[in-house]
C-alpha atoms as a PDB file:
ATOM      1  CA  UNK A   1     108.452  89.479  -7.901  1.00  0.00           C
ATOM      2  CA  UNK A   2     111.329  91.495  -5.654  1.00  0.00           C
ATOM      3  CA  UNK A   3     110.496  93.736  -3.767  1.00  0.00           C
ATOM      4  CA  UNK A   4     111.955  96.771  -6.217  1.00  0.00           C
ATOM      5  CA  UNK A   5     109.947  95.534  -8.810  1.00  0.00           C
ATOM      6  CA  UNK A   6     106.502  95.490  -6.907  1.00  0.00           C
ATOM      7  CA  UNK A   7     107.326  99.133  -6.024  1.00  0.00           C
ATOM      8  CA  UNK A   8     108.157 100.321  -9.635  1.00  0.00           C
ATOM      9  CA  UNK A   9     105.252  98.613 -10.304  1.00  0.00           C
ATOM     10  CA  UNK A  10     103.345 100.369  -7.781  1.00  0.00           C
ATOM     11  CA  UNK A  11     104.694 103.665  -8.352  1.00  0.00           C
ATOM     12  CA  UNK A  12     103.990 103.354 -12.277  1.00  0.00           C
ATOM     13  CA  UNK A  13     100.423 102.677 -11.393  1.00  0.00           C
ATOM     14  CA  UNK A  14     100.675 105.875  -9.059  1.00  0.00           C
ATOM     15  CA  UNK A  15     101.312 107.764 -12.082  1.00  0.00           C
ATOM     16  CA  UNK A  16      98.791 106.071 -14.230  1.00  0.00           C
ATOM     17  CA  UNK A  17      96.280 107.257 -11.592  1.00  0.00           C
ATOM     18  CA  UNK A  18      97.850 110.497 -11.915  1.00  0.00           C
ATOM     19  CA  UNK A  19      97.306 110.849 -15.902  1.00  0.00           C
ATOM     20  CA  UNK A  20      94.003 110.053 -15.356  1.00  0.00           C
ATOM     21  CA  UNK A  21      93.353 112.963 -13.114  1.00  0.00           C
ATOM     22  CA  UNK A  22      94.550 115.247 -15.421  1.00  0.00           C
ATOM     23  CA  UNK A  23      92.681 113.803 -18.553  1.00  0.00           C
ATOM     24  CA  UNK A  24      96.031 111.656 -20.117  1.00  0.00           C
ATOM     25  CA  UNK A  25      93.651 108.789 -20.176  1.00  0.00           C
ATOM     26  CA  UNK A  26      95.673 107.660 -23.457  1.00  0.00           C
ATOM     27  CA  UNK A  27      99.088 107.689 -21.476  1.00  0.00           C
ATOM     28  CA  UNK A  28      97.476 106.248 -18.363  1.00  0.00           C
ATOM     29  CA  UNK A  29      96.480 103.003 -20.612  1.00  0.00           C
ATOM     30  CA  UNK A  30      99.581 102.606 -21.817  1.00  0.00           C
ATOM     31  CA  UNK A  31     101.219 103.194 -18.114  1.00  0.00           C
ATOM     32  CA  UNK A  32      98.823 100.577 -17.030  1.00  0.00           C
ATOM     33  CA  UNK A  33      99.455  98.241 -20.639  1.00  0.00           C
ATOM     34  CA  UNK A  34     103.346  98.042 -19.435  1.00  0.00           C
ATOM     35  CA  UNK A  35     102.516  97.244 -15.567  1.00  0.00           C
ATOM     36  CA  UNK A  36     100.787  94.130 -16.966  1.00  0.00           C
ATOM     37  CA  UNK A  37     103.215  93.244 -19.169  1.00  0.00           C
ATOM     38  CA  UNK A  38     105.700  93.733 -16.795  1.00  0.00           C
ATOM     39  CA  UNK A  39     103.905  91.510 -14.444  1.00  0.00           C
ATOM     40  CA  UNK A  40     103.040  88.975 -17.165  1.00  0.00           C
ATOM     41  CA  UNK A  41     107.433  88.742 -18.204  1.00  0.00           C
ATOM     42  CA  UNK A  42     108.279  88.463 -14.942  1.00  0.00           C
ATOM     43  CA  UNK A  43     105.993  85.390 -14.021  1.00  0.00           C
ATOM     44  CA  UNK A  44     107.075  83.762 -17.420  1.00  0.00           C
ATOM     45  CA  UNK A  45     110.706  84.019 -16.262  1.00  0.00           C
ATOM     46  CA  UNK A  46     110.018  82.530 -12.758  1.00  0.00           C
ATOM     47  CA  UNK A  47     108.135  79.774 -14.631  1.00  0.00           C
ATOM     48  CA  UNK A  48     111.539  79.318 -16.822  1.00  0.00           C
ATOM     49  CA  UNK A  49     113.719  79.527 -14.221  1.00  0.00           C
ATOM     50  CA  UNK A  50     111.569  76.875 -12.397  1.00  0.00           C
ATOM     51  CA  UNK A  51     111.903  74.719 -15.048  1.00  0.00           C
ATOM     52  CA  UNK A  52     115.204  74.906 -15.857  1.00  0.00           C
ATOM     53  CA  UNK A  53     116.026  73.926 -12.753  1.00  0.00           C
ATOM     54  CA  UNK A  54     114.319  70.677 -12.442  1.00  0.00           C
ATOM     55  CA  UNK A  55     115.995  69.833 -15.848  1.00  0.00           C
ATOM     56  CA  UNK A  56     119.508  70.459 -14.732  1.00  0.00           C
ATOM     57  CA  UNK A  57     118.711  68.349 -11.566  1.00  0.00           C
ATOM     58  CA  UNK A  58     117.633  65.870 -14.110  1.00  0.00           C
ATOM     59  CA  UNK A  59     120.825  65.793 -16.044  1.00  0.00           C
ATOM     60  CA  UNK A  60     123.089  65.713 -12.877  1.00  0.00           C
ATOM     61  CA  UNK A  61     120.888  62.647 -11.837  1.00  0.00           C
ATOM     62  CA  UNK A  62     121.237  61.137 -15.202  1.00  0.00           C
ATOM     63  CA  UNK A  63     125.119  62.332 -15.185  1.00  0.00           C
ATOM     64  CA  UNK A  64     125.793  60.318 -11.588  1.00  0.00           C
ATOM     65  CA  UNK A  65     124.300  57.091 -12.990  1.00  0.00           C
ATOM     66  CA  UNK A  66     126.509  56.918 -16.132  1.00  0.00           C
ATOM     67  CA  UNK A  67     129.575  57.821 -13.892  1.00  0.00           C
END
């Protein structure tokens, strides 16, 4: 994750701790619900982005042996 992303993140949670002190227990959830699902998107896009790669690396190897 970069590096303003880990301190949304942490600043988020920040708040969700926050709620909590002042009884928003319902709001801190949710606070906390979108962290991990932040978290969660952003791993699934490194995983895609990992992936794609090795398949256009494929292709251009594929590509230079038909050429």
């Amino acid at each position: 994750m970069d590096s303003r992303a880990v301190t949304i993140v942490n600043t988020a949670q920040g708040v969700a701790s926050y709620l909590d002190g002042i009884s928003q227990r319902k709001r801190a959830n949710d606070v906390r619900r979108l962290c991990r699902s932040n978290v969660g998107i952003r791993s699934h896009l490194a995983a895609l982005q990992h992936d794609n790669m090795q398949l256009r690396a494929r292709v251009a190897e594929l590509e230079a042996k038909h050429v």
